[in-house]
N, C-alpha and C. Protein backbone atom coordinates (compact mmCIF):
# COMPACT_ATOMS: atom_id res chain seq x y z
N UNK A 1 0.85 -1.18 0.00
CA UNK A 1 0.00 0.00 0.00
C UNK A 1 0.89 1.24 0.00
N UNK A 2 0.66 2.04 -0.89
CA UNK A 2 1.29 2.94 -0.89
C UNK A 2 1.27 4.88 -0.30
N UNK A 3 1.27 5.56 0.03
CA UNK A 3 1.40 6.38 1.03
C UNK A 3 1.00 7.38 0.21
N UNK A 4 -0.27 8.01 0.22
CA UNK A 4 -0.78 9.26 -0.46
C UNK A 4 -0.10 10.86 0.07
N UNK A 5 1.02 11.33 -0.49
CA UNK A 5 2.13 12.27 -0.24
C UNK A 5 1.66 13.42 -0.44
N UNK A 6 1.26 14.42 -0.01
CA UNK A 6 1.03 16.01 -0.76
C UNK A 6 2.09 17.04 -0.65
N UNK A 7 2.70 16.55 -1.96
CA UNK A 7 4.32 17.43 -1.78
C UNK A 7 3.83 19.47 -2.08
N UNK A 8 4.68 20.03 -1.40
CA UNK A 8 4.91 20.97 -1.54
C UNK A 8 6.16 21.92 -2.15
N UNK A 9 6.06 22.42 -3.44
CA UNK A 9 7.67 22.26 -3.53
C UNK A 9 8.34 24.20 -3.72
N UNK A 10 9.44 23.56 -3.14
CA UNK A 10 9.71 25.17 -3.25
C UNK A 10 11.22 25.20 -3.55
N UNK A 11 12.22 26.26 -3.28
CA UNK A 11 13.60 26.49 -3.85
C UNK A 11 14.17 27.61 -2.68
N UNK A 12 15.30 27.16 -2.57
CA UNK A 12 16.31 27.99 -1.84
C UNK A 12 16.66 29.02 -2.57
N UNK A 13 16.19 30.51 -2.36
CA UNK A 13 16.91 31.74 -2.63
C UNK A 13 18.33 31.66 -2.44
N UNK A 14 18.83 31.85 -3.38
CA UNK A 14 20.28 32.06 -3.12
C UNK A 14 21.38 31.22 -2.50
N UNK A 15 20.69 30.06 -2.92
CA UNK A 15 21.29 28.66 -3.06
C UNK A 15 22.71 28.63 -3.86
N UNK A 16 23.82 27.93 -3.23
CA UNK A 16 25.25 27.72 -4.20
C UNK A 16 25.60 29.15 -4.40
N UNK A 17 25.13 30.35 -4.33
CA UNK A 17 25.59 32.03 -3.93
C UNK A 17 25.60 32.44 -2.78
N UNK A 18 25.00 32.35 -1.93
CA UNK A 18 24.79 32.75 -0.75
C UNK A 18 25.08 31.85 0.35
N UNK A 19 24.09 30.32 0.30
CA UNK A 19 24.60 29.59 0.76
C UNK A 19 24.83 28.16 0.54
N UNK A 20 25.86 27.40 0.73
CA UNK A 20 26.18 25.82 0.28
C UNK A 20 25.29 24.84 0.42
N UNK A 21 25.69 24.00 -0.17
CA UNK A 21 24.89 22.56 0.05
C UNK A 21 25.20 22.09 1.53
N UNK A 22 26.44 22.20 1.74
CA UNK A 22 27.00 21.91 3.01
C UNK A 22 26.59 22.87 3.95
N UNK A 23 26.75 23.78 4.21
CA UNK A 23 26.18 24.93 4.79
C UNK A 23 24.62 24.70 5.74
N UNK A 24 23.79 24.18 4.19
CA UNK A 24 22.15 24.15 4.66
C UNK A 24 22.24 22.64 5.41
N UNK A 25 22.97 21.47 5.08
CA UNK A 25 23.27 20.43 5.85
C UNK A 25 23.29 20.77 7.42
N UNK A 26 24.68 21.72 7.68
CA UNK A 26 25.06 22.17 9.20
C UNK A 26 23.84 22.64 9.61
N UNK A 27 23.10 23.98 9.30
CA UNK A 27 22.74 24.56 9.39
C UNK A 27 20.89 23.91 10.31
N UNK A 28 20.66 22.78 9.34
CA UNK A 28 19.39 22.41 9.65
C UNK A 28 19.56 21.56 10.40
N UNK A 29 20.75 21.23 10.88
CA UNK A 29 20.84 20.14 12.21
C UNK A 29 19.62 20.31 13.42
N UNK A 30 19.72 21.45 13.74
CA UNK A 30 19.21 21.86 14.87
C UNK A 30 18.05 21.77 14.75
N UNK A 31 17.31 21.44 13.84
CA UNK A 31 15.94 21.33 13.70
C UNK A 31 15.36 20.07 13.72
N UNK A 32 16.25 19.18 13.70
CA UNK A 32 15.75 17.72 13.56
C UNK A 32 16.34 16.34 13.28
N UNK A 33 16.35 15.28 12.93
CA UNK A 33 17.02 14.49 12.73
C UNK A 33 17.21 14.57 11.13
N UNK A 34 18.47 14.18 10.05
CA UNK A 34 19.04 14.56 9.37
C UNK A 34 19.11 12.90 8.63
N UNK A 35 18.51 12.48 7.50
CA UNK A 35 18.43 10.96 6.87
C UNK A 35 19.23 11.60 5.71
N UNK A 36 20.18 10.86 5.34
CA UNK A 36 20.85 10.99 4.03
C UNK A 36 19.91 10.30 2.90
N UNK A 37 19.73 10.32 1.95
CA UNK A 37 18.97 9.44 0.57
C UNK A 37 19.90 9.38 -0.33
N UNK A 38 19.40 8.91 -1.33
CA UNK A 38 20.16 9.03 -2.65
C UNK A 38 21.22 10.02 -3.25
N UNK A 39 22.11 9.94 -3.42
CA UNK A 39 23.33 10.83 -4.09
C UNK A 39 23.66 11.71 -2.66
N UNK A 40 23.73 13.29 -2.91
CA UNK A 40 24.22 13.85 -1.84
C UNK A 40 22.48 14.63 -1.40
N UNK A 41 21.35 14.33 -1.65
CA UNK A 41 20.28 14.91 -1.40
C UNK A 41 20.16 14.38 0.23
N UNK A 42 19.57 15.01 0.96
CA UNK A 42 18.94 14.52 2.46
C UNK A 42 17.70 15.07 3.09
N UNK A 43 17.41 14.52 4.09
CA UNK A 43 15.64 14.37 4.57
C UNK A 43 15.88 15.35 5.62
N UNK A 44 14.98 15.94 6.27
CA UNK A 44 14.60 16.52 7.53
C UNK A 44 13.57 16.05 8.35
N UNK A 45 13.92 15.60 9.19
CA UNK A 45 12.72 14.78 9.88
C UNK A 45 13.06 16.08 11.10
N UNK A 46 12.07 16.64 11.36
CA UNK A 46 11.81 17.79 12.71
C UNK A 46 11.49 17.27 13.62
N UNK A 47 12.11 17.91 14.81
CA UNK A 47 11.84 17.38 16.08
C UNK A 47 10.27 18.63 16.37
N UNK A 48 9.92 18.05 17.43
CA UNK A 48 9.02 18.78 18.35
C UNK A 48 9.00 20.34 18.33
N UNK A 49 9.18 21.25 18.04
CA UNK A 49 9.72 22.83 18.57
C UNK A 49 9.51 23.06 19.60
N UNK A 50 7.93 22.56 20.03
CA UNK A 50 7.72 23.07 21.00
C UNK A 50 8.38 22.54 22.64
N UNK A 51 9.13 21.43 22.32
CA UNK A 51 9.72 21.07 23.35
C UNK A 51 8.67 20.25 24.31
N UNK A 52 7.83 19.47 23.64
CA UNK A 52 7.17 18.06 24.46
C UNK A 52 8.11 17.13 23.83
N UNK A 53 7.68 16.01 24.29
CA UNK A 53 7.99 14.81 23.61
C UNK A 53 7.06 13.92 23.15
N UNK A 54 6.03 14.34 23.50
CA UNK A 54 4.89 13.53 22.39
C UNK A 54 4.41 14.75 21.48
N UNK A 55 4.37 14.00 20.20
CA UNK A 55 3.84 14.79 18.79
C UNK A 55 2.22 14.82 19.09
N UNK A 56 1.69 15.74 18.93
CA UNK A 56 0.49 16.12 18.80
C UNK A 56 0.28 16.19 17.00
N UNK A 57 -0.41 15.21 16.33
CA UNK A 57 -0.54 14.65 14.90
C UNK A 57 -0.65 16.25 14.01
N UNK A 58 -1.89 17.15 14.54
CA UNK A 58 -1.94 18.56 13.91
C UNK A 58 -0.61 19.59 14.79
N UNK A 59 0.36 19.28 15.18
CA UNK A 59 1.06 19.87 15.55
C UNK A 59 3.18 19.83 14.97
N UNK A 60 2.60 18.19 14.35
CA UNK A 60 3.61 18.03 13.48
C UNK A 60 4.18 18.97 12.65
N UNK A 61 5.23 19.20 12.01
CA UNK A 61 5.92 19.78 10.57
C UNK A 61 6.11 19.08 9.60
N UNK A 62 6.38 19.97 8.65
CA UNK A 62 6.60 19.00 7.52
C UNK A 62 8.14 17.98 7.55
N UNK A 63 8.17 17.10 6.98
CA UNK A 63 9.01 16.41 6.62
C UNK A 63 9.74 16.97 5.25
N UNK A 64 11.03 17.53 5.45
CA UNK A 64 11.79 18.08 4.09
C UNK A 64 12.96 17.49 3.17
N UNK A 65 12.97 17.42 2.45
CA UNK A 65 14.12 17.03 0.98
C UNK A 65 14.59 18.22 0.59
N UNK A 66 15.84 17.71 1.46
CA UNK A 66 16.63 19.22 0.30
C UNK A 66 17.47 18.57 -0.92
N UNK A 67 17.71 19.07 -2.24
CA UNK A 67 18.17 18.33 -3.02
C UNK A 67 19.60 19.38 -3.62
N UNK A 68 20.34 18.49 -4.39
CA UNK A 68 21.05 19.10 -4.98
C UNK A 68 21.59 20.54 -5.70
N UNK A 69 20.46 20.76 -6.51
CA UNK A 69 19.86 21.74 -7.24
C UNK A 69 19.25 23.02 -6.54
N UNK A 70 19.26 22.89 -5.02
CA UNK A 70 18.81 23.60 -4.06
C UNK A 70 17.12 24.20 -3.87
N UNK A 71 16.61 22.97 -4.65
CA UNK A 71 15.13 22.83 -4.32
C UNK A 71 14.82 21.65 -3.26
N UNK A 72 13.45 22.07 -2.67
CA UNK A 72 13.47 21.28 -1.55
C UNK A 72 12.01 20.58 -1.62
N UNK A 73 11.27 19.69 -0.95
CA UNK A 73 10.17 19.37 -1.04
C UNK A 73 9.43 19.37 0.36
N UNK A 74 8.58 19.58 0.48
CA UNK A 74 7.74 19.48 1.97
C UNK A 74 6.82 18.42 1.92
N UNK A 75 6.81 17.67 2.60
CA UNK A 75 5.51 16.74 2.84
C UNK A 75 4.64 17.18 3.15
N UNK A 76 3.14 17.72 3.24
CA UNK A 76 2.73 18.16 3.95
C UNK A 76 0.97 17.14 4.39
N UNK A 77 0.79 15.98 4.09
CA UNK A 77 0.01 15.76 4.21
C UNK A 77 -0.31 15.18 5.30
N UNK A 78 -2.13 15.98 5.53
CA UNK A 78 -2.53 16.02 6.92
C UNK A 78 -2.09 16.93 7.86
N UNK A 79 -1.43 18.09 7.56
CA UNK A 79 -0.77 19.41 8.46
C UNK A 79 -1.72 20.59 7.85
N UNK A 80 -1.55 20.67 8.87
CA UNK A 80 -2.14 22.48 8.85
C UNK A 80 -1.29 23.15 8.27
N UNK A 81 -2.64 24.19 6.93
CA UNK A 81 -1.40 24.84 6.84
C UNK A 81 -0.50 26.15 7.47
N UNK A 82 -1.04 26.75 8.58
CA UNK A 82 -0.58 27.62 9.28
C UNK A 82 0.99 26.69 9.81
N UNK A 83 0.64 25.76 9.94
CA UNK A 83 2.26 24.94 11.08
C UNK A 83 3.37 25.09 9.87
N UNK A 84 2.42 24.87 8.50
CA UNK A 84 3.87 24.52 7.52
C UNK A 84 4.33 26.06 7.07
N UNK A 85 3.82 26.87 7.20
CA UNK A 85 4.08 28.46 6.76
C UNK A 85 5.50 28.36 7.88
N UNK A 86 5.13 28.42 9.06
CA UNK A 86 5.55 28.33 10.10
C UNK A 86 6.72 27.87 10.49
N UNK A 87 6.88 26.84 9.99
CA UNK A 87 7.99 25.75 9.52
C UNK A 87 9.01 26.47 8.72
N UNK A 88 8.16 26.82 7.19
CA UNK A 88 8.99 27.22 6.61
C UNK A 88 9.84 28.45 6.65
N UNK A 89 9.40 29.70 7.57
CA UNK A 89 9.78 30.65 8.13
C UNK A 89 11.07 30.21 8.81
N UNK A 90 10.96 29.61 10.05
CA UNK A 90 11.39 29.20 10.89
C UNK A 90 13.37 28.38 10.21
N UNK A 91 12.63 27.84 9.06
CA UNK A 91 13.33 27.37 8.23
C UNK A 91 14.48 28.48 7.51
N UNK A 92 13.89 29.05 6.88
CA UNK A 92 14.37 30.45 6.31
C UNK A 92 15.51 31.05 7.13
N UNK A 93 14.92 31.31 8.82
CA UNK A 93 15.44 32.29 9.49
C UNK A 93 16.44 31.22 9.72
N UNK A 94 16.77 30.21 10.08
CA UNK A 94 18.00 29.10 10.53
C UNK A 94 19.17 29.41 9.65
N UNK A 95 18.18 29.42 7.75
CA UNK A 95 19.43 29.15 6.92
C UNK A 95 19.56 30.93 6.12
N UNK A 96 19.16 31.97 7.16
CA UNK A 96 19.84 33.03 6.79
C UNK A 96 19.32 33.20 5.13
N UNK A 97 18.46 32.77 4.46
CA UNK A 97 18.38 33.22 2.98
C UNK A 97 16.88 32.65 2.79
N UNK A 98 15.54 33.29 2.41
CA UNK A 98 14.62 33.16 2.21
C UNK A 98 14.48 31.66 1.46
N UNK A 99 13.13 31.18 1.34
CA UNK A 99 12.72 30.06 0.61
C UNK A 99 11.25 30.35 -0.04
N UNK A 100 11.49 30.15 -1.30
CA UNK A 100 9.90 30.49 -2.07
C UNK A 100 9.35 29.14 -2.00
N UNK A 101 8.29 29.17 -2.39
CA UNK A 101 7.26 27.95 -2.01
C UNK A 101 6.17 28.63 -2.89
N UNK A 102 5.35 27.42 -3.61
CA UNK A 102 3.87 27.38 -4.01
C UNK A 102 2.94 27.47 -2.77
N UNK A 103 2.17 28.14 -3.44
CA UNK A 103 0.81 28.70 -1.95
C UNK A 103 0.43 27.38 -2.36
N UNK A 104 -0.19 26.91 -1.48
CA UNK A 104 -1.03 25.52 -1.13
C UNK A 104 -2.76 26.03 -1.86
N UNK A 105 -3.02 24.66 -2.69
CA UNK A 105 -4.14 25.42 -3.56
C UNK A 105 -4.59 26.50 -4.86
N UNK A 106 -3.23 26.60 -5.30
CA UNK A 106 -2.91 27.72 -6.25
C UNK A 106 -2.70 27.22 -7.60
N UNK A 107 -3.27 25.97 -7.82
CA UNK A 107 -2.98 25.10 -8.64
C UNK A 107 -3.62 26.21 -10.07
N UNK A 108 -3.35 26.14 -11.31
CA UNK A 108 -4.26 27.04 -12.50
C UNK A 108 -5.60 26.52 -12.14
N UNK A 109 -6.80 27.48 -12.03
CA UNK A 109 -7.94 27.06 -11.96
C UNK A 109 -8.28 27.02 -13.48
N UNK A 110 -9.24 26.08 -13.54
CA UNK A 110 -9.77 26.05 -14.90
C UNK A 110 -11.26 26.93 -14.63
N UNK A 111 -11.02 27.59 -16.02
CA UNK A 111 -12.52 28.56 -15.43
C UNK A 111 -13.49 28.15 -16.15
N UNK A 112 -13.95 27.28 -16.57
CA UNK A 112 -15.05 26.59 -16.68
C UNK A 112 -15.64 26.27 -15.03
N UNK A 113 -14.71 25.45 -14.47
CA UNK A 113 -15.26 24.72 -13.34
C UNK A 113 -15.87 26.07 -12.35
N UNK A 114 -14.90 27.02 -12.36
CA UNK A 114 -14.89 28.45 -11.91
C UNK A 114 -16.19 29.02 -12.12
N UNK A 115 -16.73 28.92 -13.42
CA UNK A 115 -17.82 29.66 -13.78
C UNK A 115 -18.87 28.75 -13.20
N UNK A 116 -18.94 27.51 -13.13
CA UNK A 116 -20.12 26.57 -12.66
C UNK A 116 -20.07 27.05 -11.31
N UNK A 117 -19.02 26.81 -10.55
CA UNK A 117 -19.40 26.95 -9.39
C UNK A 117 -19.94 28.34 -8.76
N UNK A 118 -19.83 29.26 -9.22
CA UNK A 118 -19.87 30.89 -9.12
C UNK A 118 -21.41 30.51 -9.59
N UNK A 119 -22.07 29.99 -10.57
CA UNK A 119 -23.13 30.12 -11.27
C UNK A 119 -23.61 29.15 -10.00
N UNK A 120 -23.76 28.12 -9.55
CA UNK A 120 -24.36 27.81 -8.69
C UNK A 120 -24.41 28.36 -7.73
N UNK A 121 -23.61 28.66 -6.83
CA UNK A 121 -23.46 29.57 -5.41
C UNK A 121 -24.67 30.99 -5.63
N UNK A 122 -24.55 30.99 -7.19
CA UNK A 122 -25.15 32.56 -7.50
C UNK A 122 -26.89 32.08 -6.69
N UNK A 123 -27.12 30.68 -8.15
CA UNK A 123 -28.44 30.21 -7.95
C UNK A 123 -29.15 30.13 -6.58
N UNK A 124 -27.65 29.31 -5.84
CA UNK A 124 -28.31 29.10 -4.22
C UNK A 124 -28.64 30.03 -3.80
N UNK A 125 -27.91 31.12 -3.22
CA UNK A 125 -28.05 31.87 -2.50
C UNK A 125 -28.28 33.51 -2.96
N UNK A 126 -28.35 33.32 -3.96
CA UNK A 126 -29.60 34.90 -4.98
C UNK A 126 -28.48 35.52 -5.57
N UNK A 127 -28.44 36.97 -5.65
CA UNK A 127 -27.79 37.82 -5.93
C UNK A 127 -28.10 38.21 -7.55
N UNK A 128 -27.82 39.03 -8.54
CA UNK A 128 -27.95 39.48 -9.62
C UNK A 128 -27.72 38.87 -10.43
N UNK A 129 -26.49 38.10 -10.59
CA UNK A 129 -25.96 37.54 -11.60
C UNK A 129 -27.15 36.16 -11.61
N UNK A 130 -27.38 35.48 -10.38
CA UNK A 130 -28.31 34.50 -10.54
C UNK A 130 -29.49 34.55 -10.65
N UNK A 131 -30.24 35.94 -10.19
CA UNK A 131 -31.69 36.27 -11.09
C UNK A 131 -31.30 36.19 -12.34
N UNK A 132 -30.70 36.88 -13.24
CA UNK A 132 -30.70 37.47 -14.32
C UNK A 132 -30.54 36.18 -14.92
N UNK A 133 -29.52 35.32 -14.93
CA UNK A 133 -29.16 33.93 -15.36
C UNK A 133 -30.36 33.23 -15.75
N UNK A 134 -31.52 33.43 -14.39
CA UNK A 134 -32.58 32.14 -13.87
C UNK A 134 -33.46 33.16 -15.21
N UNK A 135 -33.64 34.75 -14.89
CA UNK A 135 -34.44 35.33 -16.00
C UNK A 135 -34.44 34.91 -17.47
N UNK A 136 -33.41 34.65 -18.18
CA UNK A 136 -32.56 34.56 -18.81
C UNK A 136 -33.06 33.16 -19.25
N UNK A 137 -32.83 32.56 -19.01
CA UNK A 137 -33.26 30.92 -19.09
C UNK A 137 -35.22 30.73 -18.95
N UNK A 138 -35.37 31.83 -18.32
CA UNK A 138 -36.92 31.65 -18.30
C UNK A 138 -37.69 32.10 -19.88
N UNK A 139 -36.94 33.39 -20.21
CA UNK A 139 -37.21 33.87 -21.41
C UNK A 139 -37.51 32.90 -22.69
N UNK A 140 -35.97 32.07 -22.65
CA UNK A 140 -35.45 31.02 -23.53
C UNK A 140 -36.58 30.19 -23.83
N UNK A 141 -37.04 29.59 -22.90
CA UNK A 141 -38.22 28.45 -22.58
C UNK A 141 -39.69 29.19 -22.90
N UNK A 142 -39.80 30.65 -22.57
CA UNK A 142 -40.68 31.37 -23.39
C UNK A 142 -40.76 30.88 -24.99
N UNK A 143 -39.55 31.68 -25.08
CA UNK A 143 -39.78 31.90 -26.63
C UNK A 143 -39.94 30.65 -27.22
N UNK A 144 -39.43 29.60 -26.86
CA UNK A 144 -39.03 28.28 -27.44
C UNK A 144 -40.47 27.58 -27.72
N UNK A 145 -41.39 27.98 -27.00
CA UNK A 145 -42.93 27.44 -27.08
C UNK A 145 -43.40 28.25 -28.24
């Protein structure tokens, strides 16, 4: 069975200029336990911040891949996303050089689906665009007789 992942992916500002591969290695010690993987890429497994020792499941962080290329990946599934903002800040401020990241949900909307759902919400709950629509369609069925 395999493990439904919701990666998050983002990139080290000023990665290999600012700061090393080695560097972000040292650097993120302090945050957690440190798994090597494949080639010279490695994991971040985070400890607690808050200083319990039992994980509270919505209180977790993400799990991180930093890779070669100085992009990184976040696990984030099943986290809040306030903890992983949070994280990644936290992250940032350790390794001294910002980290961009995709907003969670920012995927291209397709505006078809966009327009249905706007057109329903209209229907449910009134407003202009969904009289006029419902008018509109009443006319149609007029004339059509």
């Amino acid at each position: 069975m395999s493990g439904d992942f919701t990666v998050l992916p983002g990139k080290i500002i000023g990665g290999g200029e600012l700061i090393t591969f080695e560097e972000i290695l040292e650097k993120v010690k302090s945050l957690g336990k440190i798994v090597k993987t494949g080639g010279s890429s490695f994991r971040l497994i985070p400890y607690n911040i808050s200083g319990e020792d039992i994980l509270d499941f919505d209180d977790m962080y993400p799990t991180v891949y930093f890779n070669t290329d100085y992009s990184v990946d976040f696990y984030i599934t099943g986290l809040k996303y306030e903890r992983v903002v949070e994280f990644i800040e936290k992250l940032s401020d350790v390794l001294g050089v910002p980290i961009e990241y995709a907003e969670i949900g920012n995927e291209a909307p397709d505006p078809e689906e966009e327009l249905k759902q706007l057109e329903k919400f209209l229907e449910e709950f009134g407003g202009r665009y969904g009289s006029a629509k419902r008018r509109e369609q009443d006319n149609v069925s007029t004339r059509s007789r």
